[in-house]
PDB file of N, CA and C in Angstrom:
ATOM      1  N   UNK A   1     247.292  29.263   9.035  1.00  0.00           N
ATOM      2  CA  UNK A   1     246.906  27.886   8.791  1.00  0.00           C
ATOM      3  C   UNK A   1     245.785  27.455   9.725  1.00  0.00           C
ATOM      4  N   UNK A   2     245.693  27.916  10.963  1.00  0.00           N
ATOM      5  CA  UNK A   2     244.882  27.521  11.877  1.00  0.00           C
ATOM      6  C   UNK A   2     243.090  27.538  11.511  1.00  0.00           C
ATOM      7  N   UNK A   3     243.224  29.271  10.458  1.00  0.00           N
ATOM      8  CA  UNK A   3     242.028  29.292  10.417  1.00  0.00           C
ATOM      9  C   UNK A   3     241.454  28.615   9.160  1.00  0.00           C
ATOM     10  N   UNK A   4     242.443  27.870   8.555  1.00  0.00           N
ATOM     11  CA  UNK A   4     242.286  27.084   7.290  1.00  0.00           C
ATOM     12  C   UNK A   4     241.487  25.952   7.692  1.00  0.00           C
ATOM     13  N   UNK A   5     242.167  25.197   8.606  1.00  0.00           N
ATOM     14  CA  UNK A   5     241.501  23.978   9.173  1.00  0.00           C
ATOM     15  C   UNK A   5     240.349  24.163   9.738  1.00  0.00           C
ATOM     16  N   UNK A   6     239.586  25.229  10.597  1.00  0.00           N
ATOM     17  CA  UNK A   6     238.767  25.763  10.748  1.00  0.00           C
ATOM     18  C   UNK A   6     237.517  25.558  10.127  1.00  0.00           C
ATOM     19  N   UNK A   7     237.985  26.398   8.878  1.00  0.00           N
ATOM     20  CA  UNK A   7     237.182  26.473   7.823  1.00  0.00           C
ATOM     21  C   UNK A   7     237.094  25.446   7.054  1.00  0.00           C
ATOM     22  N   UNK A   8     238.107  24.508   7.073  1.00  0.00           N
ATOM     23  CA  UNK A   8     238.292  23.108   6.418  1.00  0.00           C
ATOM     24  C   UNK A   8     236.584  22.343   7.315  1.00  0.00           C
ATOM     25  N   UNK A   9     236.891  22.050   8.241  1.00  0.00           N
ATOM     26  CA  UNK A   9     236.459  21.475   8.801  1.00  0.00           C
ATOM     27  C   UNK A   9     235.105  21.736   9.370  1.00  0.00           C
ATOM     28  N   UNK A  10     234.644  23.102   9.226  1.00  0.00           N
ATOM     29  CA  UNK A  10     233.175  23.688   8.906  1.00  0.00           C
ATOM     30  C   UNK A  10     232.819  23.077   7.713  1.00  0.00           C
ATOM     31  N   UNK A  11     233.289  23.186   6.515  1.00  0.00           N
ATOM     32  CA  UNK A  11     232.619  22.867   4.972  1.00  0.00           C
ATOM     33  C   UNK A  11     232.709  21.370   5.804  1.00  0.00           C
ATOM     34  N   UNK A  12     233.824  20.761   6.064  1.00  0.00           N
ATOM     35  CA  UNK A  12     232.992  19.306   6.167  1.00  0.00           C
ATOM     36  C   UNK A  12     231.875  19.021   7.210  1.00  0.00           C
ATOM     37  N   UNK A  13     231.578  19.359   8.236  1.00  0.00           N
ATOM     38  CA  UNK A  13     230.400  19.463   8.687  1.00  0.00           C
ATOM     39  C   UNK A  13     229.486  19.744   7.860  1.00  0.00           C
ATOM     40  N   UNK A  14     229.086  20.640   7.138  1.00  0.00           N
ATOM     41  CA  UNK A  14     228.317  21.102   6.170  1.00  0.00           C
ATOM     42  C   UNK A  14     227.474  19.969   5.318  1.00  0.00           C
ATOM     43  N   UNK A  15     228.865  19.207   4.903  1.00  0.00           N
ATOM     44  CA  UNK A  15     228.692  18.103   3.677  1.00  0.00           C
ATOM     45  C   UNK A  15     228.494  17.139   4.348  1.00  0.00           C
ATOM     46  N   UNK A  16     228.692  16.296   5.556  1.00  0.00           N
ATOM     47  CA  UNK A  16     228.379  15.380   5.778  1.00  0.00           C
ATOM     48  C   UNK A  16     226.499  15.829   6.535  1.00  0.00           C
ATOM     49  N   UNK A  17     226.985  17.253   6.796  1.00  0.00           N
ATOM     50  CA  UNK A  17     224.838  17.396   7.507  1.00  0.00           C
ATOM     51  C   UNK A  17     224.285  17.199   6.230  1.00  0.00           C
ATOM     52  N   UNK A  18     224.599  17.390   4.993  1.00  0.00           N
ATOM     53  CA  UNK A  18     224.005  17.523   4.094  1.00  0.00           C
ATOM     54  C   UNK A  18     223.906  16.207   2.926  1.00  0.00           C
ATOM     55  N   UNK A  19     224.624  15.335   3.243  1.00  0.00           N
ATOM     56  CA  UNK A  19     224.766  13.907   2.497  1.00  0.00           C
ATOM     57  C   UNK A  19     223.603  13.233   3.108  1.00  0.00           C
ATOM     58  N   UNK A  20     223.251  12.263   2.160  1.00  0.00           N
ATOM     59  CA  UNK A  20     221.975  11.103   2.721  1.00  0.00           C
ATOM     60  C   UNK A  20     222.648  10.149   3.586  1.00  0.00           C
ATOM     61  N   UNK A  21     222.375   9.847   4.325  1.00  0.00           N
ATOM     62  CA  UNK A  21     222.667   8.838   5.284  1.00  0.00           C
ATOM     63  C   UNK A  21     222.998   7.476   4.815  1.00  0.00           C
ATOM     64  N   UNK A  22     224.546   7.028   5.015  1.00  0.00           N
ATOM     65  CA  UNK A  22     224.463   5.752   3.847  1.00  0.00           C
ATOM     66  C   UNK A  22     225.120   5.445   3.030  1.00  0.00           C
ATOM     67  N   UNK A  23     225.226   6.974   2.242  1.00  0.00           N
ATOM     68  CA  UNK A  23     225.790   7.147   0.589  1.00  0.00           C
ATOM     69  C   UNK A  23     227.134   7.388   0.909  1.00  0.00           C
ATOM     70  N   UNK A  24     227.619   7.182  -0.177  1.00  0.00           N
ATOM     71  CA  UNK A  24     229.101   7.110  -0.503  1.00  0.00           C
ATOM     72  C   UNK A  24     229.319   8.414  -0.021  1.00  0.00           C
ATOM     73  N   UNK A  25     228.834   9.670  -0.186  1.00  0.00           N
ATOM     74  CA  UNK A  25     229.388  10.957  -0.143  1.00  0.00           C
ATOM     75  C   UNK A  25     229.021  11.509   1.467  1.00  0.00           C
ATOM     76  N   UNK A  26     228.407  10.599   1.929  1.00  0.00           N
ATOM     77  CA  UNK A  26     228.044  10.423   3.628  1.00  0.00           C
ATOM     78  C   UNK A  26     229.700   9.916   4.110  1.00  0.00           C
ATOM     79  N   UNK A  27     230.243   8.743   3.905  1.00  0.00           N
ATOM     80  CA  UNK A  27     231.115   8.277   4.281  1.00  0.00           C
ATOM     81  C   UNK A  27     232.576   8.541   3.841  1.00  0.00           C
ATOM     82  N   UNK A  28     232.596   9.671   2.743  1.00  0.00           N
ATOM     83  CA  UNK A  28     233.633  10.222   2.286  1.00  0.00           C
ATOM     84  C   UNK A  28     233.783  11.878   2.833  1.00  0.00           C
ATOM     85  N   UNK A  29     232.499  11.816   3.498  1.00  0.00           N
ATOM     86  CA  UNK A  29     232.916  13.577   3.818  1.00  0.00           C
ATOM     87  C   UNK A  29     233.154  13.276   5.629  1.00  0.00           C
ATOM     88  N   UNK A  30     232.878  12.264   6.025  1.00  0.00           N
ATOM     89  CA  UNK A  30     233.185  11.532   7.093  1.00  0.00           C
ATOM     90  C   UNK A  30     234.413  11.415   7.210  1.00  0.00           C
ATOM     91  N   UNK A  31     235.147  10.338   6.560  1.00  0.00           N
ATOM     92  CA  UNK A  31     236.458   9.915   6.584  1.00  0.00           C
ATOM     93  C   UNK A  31     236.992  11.612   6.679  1.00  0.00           C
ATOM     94  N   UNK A  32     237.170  12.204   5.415  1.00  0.00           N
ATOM     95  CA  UNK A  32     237.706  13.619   5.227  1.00  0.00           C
ATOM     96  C   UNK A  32     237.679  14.504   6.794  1.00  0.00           C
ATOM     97  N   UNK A  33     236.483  14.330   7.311  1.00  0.00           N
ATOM     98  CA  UNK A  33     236.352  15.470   8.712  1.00  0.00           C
ATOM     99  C   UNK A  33     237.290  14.545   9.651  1.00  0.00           C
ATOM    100  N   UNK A  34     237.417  13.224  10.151  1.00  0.00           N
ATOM    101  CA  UNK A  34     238.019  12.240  10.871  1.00  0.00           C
ATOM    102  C   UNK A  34     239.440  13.063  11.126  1.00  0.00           C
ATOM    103  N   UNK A  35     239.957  12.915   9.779  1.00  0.00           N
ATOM    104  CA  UNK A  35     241.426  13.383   9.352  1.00  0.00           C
ATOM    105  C   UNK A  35     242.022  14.915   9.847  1.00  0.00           C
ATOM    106  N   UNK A  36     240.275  15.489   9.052  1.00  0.00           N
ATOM    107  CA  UNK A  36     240.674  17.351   9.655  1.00  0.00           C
ATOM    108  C   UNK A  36     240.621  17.299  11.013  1.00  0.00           C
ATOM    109  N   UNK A  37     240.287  16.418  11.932  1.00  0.00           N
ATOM    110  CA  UNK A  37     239.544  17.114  13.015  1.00  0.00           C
ATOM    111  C   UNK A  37     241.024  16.182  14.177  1.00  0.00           C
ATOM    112  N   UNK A  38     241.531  15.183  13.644  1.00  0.00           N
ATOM    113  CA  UNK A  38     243.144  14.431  14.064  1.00  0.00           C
ATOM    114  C   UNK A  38     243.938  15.687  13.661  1.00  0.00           C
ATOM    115  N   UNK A  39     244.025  16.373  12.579  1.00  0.00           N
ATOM    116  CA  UNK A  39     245.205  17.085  12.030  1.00  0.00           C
ATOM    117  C   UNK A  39     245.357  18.014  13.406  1.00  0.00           C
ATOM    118  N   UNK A  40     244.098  18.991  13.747  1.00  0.00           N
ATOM    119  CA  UNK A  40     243.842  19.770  14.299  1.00  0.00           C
ATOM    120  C   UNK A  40     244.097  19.535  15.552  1.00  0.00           C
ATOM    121  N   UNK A  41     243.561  18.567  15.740  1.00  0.00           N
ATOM    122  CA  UNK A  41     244.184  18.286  17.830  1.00  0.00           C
ATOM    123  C   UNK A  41     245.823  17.945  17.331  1.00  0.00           C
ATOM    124  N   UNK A  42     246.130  17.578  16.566  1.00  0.00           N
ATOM    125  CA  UNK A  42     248.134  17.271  16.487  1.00  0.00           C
ATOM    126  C   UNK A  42     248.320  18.805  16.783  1.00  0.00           C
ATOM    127  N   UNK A  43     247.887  19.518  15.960  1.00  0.00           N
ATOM    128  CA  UNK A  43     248.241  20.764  15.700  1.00  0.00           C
ATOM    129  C   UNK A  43     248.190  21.765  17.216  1.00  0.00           C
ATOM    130  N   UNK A  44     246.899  21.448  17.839  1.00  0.00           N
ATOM    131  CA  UNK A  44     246.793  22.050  19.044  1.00  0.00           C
ATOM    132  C   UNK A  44     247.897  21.470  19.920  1.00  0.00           C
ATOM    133  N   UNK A  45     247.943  19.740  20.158  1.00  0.00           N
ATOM    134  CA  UNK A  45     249.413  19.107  21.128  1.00  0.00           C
ATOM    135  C   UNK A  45     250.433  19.929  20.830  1.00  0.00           C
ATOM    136  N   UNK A  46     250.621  20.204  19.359  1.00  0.00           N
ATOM    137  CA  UNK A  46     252.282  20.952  18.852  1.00  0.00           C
ATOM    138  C   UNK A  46     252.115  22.200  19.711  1.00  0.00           C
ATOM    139  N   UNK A  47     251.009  22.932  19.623  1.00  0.00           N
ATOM    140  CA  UNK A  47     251.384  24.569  20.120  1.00  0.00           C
ATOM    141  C   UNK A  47     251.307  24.238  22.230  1.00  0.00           C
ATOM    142  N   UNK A  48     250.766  23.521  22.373  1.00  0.00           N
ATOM    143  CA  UNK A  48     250.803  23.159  24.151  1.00  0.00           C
ATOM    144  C   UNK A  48     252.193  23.323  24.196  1.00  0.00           C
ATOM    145  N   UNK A  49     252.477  21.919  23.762  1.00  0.00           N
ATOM    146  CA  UNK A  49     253.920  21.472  23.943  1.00  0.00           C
ATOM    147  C   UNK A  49     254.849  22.565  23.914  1.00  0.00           C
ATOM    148  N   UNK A  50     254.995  23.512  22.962  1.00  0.00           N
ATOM    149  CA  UNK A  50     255.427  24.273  22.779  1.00  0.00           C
ATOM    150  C   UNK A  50     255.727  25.300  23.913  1.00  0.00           C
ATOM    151  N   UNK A  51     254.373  25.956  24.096  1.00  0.00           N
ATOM    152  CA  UNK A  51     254.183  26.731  24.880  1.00  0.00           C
ATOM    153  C   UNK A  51     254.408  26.217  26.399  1.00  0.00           C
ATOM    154  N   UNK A  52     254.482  25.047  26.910  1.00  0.00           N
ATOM    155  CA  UNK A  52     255.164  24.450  28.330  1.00  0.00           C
ATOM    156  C   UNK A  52     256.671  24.408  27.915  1.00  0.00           C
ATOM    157  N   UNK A  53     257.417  24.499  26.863  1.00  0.00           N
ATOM    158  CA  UNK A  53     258.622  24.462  26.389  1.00  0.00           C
ATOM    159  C   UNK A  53     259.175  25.950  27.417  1.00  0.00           C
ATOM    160  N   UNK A  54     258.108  27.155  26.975  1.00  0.00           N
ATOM    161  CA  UNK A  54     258.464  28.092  27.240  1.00  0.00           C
ATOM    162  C   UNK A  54     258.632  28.439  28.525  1.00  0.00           C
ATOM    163  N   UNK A  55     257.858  28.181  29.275  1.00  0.00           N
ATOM    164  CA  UNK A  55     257.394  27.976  30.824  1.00  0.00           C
ATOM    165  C   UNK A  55     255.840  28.533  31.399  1.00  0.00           C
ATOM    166  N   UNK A  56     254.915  28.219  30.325  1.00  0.00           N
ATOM    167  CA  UNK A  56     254.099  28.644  30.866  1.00  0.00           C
ATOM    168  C   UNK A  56     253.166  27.587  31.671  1.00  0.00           C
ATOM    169  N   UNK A  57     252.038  28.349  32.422  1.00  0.00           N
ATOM    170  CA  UNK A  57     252.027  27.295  33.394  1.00  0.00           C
ATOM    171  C   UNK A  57     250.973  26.167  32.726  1.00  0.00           C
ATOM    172  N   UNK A  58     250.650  24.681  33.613  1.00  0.00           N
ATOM    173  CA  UNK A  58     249.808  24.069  32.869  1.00  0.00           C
ATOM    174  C   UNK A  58     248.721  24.705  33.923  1.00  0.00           C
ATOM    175  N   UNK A  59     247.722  24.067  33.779  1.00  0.00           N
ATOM    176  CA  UNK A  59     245.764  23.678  33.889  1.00  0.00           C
ATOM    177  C   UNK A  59     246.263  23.739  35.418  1.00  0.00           C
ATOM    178  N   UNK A  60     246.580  22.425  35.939  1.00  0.00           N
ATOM    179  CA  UNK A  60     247.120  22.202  37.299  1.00  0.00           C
ATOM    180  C   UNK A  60     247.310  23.515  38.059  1.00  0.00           C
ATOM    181  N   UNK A  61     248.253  24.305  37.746  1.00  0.00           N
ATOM    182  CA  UNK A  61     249.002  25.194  37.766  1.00  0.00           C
ATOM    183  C   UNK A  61     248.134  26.367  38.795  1.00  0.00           C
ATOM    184  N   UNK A  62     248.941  27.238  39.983  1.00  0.00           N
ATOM    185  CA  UNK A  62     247.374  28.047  40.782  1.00  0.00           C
ATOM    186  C   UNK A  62     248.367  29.569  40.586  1.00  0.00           C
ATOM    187  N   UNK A  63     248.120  30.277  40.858  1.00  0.00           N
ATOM    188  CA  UNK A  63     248.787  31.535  41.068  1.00  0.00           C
ATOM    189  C   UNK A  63     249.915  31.577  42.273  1.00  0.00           C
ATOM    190  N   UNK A  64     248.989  31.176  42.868  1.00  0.00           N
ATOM    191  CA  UNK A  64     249.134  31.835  44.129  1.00  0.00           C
ATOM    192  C   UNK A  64     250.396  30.899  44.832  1.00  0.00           C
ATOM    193  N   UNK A  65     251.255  31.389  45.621  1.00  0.00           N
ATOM    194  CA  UNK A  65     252.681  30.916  46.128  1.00  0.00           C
ATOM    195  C   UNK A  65     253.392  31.420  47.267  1.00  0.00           C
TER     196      UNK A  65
END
């Protein structure tokens, strides 16, 4: 699924570089990327979350102890 959204969200880049500035199909391939590009950071929070579930370390986090 990951690389769906991906690719979702390339074609909408695509279509909104490629819409006239303005037009309906400017502001509909807009809205559309808005959505892919929210789905995708939920999607990334879910696998963090997840993965600190497990114990891995965060950002913060140093090696050394």
């Amino acid at each position: 699924m990951d690389t769906d959204i991906k690719d979702r969200i390339a074609d909408l880049c695509a279509r909104v570089i490629a819409a006239p500035d303005g037009s309906e199909e400017f502001g509909g391939a807009m809205a559309e990327l808005r959505s892919a590009l929210n789905e995708h950071a939920e999607n990334l929070r879910r696998q963090i979350a997840s993965l600190r579930k497990k114990g891995f370390p965060q950002s913060g986090d140093t090696a050394e102890g």
